[in-house]
PDB file of N, CA and C in Angstrom:
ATOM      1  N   UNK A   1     169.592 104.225 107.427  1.00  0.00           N
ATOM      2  CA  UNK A   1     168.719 105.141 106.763  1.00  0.00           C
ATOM      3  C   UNK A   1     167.607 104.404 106.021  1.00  0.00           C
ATOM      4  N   UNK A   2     167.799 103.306 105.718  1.00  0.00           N
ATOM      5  CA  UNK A   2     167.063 102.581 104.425  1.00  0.00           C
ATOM      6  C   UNK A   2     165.940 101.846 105.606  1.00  0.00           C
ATOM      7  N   UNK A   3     166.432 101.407 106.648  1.00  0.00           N
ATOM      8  CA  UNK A   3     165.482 101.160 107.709  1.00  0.00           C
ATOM      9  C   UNK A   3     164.477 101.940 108.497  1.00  0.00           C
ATOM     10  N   UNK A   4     164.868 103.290 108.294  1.00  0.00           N
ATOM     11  CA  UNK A   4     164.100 104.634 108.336  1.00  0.00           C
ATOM     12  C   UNK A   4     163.394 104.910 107.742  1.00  0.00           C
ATOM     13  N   UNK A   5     163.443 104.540 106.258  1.00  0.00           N
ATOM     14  CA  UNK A   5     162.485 104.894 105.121  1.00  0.00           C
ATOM     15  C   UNK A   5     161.336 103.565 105.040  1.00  0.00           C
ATOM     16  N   UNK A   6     162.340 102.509 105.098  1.00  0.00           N
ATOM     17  CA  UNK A   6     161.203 101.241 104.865  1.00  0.00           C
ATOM     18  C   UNK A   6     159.887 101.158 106.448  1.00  0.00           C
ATOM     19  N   UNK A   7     160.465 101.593 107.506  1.00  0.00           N
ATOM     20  CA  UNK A   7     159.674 101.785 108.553  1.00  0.00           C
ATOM     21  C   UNK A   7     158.540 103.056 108.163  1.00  0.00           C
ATOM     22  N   UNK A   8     159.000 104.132 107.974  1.00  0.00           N
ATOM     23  CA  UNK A   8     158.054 105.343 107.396  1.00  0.00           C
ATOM     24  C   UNK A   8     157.139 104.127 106.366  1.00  0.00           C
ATOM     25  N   UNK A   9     157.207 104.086 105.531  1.00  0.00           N
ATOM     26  CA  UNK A   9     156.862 103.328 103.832  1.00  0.00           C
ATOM     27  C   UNK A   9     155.691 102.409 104.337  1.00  0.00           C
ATOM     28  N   UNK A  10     155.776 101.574 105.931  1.00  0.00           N
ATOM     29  CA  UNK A  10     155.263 100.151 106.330  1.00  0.00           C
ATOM     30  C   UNK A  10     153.746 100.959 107.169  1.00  0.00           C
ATOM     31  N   UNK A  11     154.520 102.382 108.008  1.00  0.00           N
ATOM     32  CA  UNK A  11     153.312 102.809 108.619  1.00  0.00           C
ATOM     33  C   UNK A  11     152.669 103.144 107.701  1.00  0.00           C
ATOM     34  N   UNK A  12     153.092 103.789 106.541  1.00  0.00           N
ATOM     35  CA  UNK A  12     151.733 104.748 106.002  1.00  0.00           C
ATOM     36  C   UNK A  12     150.952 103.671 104.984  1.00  0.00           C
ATOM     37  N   UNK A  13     151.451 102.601 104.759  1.00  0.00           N
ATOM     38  CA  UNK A  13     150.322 101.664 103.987  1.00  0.00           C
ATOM     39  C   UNK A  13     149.992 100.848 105.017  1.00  0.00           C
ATOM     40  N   UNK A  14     150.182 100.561 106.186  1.00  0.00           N
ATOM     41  CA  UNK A  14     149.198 100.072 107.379  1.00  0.00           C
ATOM     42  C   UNK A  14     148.197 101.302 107.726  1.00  0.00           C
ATOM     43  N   UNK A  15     148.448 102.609 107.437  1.00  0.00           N
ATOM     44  CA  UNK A  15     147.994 103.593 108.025  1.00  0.00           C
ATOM     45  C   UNK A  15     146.953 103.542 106.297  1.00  0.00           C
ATOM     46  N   UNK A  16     146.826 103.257 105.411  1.00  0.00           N
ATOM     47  CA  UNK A  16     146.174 103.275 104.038  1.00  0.00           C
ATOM     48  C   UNK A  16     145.482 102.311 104.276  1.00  0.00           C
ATOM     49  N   UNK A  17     146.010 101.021 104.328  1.00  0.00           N
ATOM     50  CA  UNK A  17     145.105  99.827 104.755  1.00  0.00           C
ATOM     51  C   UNK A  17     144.105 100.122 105.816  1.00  0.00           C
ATOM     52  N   UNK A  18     144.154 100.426 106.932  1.00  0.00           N
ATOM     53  CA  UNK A  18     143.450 100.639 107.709  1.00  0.00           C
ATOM     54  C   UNK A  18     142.349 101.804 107.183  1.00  0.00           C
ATOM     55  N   UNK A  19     142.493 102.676 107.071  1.00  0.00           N
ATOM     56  CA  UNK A  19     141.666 103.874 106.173  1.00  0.00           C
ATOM     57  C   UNK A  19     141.120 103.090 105.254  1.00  0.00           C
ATOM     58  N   UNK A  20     141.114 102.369 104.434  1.00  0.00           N
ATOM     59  CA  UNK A  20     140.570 102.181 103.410  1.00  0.00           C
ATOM     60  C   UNK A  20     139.790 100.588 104.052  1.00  0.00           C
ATOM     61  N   UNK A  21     139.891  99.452 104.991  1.00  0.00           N
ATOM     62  CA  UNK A  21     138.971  98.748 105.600  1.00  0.00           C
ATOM     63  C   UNK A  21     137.922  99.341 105.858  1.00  0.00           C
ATOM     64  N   UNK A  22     138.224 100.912 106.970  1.00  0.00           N
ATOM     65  CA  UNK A  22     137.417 101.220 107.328  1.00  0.00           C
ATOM     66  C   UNK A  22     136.247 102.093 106.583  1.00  0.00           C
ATOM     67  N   UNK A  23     136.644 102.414 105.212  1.00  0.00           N
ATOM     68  CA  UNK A  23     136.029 102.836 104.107  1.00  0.00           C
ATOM     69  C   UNK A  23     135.266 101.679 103.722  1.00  0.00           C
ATOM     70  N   UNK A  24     135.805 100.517 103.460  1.00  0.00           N
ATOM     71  CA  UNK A  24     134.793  99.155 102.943  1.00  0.00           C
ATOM     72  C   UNK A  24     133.721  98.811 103.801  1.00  0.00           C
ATOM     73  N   UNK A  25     133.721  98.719 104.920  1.00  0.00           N
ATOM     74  CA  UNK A  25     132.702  99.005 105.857  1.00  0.00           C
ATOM     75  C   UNK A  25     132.059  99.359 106.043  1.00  0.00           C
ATOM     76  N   UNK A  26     132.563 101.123 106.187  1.00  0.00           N
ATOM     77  CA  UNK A  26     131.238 102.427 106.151  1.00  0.00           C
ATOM     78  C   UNK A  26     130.248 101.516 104.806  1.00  0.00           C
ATOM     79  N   UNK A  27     131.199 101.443 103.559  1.00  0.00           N
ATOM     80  CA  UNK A  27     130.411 101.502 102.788  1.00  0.00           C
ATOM     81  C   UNK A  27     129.377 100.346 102.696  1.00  0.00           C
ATOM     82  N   UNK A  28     129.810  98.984 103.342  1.00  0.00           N
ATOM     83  CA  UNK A  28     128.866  97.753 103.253  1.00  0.00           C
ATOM     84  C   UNK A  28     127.702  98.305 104.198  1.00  0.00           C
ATOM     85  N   UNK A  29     127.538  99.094 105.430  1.00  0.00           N
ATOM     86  CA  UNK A  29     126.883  99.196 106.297  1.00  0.00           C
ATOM     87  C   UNK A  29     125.560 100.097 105.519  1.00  0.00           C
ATOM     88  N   UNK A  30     126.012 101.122 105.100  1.00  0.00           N
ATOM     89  CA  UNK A  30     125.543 102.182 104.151  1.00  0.00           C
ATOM     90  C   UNK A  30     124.453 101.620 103.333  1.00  0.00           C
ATOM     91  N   UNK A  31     125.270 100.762 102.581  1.00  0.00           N
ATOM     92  CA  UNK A  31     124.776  99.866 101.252  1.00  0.00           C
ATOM     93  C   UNK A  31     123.244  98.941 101.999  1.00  0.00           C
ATOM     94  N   UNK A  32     123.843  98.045 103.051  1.00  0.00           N
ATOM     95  CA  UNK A  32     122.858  97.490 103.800  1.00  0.00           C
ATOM     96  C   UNK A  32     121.887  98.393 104.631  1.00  0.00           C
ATOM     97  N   UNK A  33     121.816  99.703 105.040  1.00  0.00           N
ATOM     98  CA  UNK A  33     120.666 100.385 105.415  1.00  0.00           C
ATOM     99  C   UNK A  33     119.818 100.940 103.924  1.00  0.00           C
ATOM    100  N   UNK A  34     120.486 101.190 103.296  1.00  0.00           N
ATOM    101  CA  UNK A  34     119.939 101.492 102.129  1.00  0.00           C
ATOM    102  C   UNK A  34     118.793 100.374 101.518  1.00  0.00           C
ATOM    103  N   UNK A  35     119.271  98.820 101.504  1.00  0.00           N
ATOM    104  CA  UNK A  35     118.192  97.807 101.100  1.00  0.00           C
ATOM    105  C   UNK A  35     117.685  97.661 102.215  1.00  0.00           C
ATOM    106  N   UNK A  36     117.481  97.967 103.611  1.00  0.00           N
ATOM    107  CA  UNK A  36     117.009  97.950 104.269  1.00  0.00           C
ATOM    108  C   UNK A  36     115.526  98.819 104.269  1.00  0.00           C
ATOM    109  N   UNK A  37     116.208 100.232 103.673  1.00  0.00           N
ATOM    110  CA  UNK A  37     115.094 101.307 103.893  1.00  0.00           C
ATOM    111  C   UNK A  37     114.084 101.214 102.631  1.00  0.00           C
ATOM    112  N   UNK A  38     114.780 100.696 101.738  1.00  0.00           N
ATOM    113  CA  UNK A  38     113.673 100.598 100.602  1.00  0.00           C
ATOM    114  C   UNK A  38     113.065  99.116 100.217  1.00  0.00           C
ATOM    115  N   UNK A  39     113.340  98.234 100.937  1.00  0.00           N
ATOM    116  CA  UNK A  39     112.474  97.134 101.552  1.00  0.00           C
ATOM    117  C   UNK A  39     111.732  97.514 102.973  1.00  0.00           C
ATOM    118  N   UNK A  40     111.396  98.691 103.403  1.00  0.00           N
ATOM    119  CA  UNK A  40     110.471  98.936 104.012  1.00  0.00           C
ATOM    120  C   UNK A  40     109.448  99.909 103.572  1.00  0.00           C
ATOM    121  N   UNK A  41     110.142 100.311 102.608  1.00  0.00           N
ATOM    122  CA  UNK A  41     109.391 101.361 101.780  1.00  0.00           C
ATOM    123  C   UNK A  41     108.347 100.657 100.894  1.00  0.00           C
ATOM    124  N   UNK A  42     109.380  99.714 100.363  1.00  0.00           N
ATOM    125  CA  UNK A  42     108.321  98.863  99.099  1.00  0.00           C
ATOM    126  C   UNK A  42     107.308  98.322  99.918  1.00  0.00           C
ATOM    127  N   UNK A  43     107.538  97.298 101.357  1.00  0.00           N
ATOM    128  CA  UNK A  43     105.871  97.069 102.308  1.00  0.00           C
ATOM    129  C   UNK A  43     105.058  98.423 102.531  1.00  0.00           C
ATOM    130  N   UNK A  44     105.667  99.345 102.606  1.00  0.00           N
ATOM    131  CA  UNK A  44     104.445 100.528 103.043  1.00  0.00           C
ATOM    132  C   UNK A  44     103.867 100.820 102.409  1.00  0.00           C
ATOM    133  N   UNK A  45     104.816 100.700 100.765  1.00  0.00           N
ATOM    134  CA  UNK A  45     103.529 101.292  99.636  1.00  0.00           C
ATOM    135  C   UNK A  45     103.050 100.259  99.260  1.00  0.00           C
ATOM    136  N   UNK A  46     102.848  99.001  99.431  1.00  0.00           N
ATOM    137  CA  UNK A  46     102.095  97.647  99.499  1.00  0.00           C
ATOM    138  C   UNK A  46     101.149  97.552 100.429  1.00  0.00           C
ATOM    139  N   UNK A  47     101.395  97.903 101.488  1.00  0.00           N
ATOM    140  CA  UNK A  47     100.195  98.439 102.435  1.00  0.00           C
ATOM    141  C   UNK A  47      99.757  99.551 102.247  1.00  0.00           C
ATOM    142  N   UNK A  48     100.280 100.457 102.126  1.00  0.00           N
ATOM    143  CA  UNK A  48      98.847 101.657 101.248  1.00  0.00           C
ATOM    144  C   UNK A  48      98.339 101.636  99.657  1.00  0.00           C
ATOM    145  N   UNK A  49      98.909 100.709  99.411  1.00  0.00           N
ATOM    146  CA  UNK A  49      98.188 100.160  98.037  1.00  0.00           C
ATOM    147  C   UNK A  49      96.735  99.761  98.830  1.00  0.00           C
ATOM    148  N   UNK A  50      97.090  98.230  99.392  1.00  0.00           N
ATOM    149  CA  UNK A  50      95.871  97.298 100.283  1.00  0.00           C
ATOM    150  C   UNK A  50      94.784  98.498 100.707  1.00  0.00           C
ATOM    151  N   UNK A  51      94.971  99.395 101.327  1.00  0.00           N
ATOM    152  CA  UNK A  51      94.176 100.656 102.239  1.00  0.00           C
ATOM    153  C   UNK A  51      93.553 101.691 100.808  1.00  0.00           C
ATOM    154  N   UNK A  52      94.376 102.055  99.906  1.00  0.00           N
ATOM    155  CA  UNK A  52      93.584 102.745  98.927  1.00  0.00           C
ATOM    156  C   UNK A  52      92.530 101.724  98.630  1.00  0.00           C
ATOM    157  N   UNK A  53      92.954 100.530  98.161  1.00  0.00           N
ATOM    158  CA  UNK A  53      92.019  99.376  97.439  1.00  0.00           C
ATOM    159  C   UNK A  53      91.092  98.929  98.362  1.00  0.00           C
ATOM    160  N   UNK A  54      91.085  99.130  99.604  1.00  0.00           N
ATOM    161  CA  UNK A  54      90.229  98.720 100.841  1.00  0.00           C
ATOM    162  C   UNK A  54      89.144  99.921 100.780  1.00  0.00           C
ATOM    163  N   UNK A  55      89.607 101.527 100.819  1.00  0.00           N
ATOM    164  CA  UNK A  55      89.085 102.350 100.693  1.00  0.00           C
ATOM    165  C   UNK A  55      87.947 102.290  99.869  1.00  0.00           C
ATOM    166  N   UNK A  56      88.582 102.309  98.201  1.00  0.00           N
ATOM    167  CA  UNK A  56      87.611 101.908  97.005  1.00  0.00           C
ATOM    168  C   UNK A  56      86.916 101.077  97.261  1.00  0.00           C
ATOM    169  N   UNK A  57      87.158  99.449  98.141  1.00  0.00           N
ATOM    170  CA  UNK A  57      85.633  98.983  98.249  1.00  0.00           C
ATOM    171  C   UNK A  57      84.413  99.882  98.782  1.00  0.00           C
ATOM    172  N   UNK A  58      85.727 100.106  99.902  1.00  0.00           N
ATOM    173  CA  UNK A  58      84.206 100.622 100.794  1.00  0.00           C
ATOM    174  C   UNK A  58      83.387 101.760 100.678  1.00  0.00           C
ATOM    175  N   UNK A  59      84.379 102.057  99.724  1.00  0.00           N
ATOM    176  CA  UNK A  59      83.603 103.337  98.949  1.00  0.00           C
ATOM    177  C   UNK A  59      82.143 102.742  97.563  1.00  0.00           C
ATOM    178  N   UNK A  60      83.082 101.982  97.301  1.00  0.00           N
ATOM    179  CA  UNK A  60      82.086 101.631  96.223  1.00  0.00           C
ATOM    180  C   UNK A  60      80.758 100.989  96.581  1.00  0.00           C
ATOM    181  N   UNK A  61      80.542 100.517  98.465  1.00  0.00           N
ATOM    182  CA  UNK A  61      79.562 100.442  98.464  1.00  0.00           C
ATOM    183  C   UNK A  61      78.449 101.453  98.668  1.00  0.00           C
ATOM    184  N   UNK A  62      78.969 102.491  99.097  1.00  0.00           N
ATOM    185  CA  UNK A  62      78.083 103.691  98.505  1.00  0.00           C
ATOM    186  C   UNK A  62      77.409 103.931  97.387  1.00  0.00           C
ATOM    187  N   UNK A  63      75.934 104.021  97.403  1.00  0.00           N
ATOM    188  CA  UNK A  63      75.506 104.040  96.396  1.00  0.00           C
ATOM    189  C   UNK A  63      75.530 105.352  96.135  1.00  0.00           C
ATOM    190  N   UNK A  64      75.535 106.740  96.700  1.00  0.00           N
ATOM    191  CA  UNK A  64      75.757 107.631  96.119  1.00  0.00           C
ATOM    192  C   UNK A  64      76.655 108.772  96.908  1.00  0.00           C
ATOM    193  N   UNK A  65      77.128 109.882  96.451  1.00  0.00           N
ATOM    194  CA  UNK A  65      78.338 111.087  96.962  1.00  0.00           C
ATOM    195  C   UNK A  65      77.160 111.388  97.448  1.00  0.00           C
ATOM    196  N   UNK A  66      78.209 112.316  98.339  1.00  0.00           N
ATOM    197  CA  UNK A  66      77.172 113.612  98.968  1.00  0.00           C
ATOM    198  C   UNK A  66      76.355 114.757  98.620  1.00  0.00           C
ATOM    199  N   UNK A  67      77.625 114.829  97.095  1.00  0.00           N
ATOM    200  CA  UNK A  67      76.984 115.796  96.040  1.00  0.00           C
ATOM    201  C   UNK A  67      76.812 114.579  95.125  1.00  0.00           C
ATOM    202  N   UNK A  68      75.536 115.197  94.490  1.00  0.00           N
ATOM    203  CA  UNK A  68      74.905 114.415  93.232  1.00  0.00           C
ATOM    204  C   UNK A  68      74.526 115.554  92.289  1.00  0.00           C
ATOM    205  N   UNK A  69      74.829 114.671  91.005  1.00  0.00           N
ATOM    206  CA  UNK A  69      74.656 115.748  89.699  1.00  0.00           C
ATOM    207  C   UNK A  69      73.616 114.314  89.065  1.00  0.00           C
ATOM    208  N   UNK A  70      72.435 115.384  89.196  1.00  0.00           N
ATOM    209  CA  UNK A  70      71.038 114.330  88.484  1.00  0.00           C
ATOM    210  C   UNK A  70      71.604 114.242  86.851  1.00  0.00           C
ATOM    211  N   UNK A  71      71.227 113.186  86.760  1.00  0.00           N
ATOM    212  CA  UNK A  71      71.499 112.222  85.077  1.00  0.00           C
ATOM    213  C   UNK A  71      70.152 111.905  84.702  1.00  0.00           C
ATOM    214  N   UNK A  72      70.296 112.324  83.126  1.00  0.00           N
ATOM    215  CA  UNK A  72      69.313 111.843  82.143  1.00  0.00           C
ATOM    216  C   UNK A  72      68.017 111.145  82.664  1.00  0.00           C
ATOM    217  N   UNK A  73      67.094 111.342  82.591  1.00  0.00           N
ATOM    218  CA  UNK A  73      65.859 110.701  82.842  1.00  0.00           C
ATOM    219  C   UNK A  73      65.608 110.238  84.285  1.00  0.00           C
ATOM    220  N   UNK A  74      66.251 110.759  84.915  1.00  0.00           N
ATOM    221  CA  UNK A  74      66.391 110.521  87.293  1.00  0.00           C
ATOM    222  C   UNK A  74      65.487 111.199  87.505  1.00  0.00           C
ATOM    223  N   UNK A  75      64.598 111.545  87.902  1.00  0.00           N
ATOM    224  CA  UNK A  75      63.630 112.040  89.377  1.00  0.00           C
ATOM    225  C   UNK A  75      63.984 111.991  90.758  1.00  0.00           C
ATOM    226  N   UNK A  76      63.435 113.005  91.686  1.00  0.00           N
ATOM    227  CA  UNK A  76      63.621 112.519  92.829  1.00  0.00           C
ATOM    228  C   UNK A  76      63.507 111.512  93.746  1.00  0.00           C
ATOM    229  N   UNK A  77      62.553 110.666  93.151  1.00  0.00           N
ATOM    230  CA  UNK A  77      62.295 109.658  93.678  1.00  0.00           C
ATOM    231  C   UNK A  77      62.936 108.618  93.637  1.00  0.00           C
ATOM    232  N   UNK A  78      63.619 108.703  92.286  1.00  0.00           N
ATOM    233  CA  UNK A  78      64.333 107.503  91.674  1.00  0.00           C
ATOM    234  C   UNK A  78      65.606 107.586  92.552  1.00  0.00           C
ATOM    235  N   UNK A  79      66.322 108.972  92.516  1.00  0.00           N
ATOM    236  CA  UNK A  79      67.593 109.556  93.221  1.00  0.00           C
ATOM    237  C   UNK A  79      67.300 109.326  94.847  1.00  0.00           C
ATOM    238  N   UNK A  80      66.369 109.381  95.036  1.00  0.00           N
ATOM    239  CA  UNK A  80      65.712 108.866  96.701  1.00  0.00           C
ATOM    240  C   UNK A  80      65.772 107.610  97.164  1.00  0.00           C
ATOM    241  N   UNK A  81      65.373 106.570  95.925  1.00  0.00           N
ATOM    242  CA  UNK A  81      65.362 105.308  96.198  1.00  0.00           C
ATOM    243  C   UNK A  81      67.007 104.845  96.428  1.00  0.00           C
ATOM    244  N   UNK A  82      67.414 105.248  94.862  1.00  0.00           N
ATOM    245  CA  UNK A  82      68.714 105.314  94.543  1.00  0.00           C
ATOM    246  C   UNK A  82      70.275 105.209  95.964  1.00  0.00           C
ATOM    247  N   UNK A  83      69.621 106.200  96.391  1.00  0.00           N
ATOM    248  CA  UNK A  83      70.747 106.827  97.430  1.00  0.00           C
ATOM    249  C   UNK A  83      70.820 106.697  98.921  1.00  0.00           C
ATOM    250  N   UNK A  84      69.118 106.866  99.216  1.00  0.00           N
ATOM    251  CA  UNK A  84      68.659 105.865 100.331  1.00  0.00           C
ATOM    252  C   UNK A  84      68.367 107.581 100.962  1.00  0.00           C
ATOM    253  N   UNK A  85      67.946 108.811 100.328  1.00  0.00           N
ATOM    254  CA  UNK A  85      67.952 109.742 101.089  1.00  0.00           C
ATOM    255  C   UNK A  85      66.525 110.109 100.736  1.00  0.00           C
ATOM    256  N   UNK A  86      65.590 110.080 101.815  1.00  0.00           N
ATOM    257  CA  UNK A  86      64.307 110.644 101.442  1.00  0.00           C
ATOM    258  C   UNK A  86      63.809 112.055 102.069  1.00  0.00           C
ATOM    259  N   UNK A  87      64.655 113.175 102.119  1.00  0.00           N
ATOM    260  CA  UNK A  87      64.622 114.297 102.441  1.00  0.00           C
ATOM    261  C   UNK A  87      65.578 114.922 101.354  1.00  0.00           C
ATOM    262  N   UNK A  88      65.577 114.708 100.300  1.00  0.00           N
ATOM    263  CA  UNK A  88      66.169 115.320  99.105  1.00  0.00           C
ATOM    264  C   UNK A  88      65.400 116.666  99.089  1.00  0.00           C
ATOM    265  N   UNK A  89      64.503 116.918  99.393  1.00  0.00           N
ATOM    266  CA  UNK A  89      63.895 118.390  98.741  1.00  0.00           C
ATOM    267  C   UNK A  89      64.075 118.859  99.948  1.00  0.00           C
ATOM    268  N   UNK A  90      63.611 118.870 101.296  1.00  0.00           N
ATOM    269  CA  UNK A  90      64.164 119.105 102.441  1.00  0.00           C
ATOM    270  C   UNK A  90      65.311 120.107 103.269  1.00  0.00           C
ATOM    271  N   UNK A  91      66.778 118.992 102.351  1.00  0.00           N
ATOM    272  CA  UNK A  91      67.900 119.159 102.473  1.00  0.00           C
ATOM    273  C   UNK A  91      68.579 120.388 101.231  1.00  0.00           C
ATOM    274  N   UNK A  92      67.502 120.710 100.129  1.00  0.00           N
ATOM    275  CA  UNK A  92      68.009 121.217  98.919  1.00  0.00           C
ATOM    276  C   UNK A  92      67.137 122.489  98.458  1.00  0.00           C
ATOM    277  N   UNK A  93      67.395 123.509  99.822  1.00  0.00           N
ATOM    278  CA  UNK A  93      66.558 124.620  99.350  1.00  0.00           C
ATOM    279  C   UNK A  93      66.117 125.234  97.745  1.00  0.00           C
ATOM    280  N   UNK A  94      67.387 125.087  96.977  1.00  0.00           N
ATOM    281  CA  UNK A  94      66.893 125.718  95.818  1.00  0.00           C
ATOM    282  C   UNK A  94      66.319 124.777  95.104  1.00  0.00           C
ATOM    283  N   UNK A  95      65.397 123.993  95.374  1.00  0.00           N
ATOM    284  CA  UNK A  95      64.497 123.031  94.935  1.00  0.00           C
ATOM    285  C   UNK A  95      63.354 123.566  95.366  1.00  0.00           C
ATOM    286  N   UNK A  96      62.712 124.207  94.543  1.00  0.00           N
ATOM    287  CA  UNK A  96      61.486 124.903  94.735  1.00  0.00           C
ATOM    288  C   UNK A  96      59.813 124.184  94.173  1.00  0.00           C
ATOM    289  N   UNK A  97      60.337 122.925  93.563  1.00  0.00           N
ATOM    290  CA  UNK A  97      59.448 122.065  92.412  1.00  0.00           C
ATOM    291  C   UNK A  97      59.889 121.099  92.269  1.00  0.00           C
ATOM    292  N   UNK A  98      59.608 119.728  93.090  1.00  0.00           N
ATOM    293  CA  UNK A  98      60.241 118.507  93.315  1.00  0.00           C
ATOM    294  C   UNK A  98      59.817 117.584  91.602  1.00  0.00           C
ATOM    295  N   UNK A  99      59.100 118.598  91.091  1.00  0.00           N
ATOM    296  CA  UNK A  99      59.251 117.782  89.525  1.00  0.00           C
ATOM    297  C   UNK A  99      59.976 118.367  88.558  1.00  0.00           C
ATOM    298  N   UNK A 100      60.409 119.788  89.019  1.00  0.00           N
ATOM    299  CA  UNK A 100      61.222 120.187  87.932  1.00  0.00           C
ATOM    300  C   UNK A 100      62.624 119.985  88.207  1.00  0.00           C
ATOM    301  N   UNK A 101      62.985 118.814  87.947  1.00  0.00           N
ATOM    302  CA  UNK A 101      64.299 118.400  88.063  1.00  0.00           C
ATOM    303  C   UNK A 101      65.023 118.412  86.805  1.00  0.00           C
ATOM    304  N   UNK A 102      66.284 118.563  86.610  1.00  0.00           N
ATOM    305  CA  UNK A 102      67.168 118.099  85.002  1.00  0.00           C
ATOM    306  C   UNK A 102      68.275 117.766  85.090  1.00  0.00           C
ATOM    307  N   UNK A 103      68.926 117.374  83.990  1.00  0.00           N
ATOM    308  CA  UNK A 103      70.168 116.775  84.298  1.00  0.00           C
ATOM    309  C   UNK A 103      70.920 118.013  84.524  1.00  0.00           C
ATOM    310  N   UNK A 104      71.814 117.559  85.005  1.00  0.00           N
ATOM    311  CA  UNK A 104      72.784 118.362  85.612  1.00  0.00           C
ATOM    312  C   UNK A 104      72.522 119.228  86.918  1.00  0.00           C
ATOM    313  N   UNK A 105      71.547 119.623  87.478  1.00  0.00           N
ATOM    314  CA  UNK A 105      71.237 119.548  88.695  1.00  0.00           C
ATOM    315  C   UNK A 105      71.857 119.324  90.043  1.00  0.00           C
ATOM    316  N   UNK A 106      72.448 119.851  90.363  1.00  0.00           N
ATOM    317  CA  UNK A 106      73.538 119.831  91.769  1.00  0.00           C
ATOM    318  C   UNK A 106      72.657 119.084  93.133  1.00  0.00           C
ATOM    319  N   UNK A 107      72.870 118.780  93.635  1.00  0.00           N
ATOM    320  CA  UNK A 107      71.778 117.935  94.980  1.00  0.00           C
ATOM    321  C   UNK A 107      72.518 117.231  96.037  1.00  0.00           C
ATOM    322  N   UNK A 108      72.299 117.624  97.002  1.00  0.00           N
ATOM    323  CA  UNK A 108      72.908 117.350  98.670  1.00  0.00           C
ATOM    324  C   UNK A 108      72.284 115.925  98.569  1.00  0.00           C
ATOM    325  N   UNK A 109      73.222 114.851  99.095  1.00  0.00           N
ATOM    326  CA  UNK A 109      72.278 113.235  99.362  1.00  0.00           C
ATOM    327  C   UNK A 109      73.312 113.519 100.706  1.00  0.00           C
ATOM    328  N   UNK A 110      72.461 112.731 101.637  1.00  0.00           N
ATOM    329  CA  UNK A 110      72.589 111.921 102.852  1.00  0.00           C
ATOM    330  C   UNK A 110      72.197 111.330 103.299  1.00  0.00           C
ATOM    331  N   UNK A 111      72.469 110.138 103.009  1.00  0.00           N
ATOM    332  CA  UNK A 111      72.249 108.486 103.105  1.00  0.00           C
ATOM    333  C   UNK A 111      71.179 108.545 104.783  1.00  0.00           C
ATOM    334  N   UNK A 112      69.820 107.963 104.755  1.00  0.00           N
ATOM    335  CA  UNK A 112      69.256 107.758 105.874  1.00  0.00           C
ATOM    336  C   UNK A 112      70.183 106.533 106.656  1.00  0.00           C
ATOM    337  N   UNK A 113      70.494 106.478 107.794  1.00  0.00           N
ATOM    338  CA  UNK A 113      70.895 105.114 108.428  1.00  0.00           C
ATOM    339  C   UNK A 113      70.544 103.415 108.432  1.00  0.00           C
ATOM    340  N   UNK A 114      68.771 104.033 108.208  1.00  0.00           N
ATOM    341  CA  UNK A 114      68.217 102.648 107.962  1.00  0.00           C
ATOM    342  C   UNK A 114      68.459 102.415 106.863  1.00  0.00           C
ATOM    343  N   UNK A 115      68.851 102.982 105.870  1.00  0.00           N
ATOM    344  CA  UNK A 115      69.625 102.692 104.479  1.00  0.00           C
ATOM    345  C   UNK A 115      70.488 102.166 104.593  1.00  0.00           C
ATOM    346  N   UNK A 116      71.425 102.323 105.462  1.00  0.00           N
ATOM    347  CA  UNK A 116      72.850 101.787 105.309  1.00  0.00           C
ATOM    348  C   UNK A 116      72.831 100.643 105.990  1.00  0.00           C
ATOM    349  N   UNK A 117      72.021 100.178 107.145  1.00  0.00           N
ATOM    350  CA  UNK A 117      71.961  99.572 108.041  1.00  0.00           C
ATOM    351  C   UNK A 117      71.647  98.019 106.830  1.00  0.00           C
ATOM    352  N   UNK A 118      70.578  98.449 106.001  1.00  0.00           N
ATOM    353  CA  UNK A 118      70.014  97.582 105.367  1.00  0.00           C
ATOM    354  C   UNK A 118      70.979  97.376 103.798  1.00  0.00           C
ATOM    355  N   UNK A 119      72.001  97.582 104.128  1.00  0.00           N
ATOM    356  CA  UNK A 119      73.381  97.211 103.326  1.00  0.00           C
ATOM    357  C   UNK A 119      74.193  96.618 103.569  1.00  0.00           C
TER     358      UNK A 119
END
């Protein structure tokens, strides 16, 4: 009888052992996709860091938006030179008086090519 019980007793902690290896496992595998996925995460947002900051240059070589809000003491001409767009009145029907300009003033720019070309 006692050989009955100690046999029962031997499977079920080989049968525990085994369950529970295979628990240490799942879990190392788990653990290792996990630093896996967020060491690919951390390069992507390191590379779209690089691409925002690439962006901002190339943004910043724009000298001006598409929309422009005229500032303090600007003219069209100045905003013309400025922006590289010499069809400002043209492009900006409710510009009825290319001298009555003021600040705050809303205004379509679009960069001529030979502007940009010469950038």
């Amino acid at each position: 009888m006692r050989a009955l019980l100690s046999n029962k007793n031997t499977s079920k902690i080989k049968t525990s052992i085994l369950i529970a290896d295979v628990a240490s496992r799942l879990c190392a595998v788990s653990f290792m996709a996990i630093v896996l996925m967020s060491s690919v995460r951390e390069n992507n947002l390191r590379n779209l860091e690089y691409v925002v900051r690439g962006s901002q240059m190339l943004m910043s070589h724009r000298p001006c938006d598409e929309i422009y809000v005229v500032g303090e003491g600007e003219t069209l001409h100045t905003i013309s030179d400025k922006c590289g767009d010499p069809y400002i009145v043209e492009r900006n029907p409710h510009i009825h008086d290319p001298d009555d300009v003021f600040p705050g003033l809303v205004i379509k720019i679009v960069p001529s090519n030979h502007h940009k070309s010469l950038r």
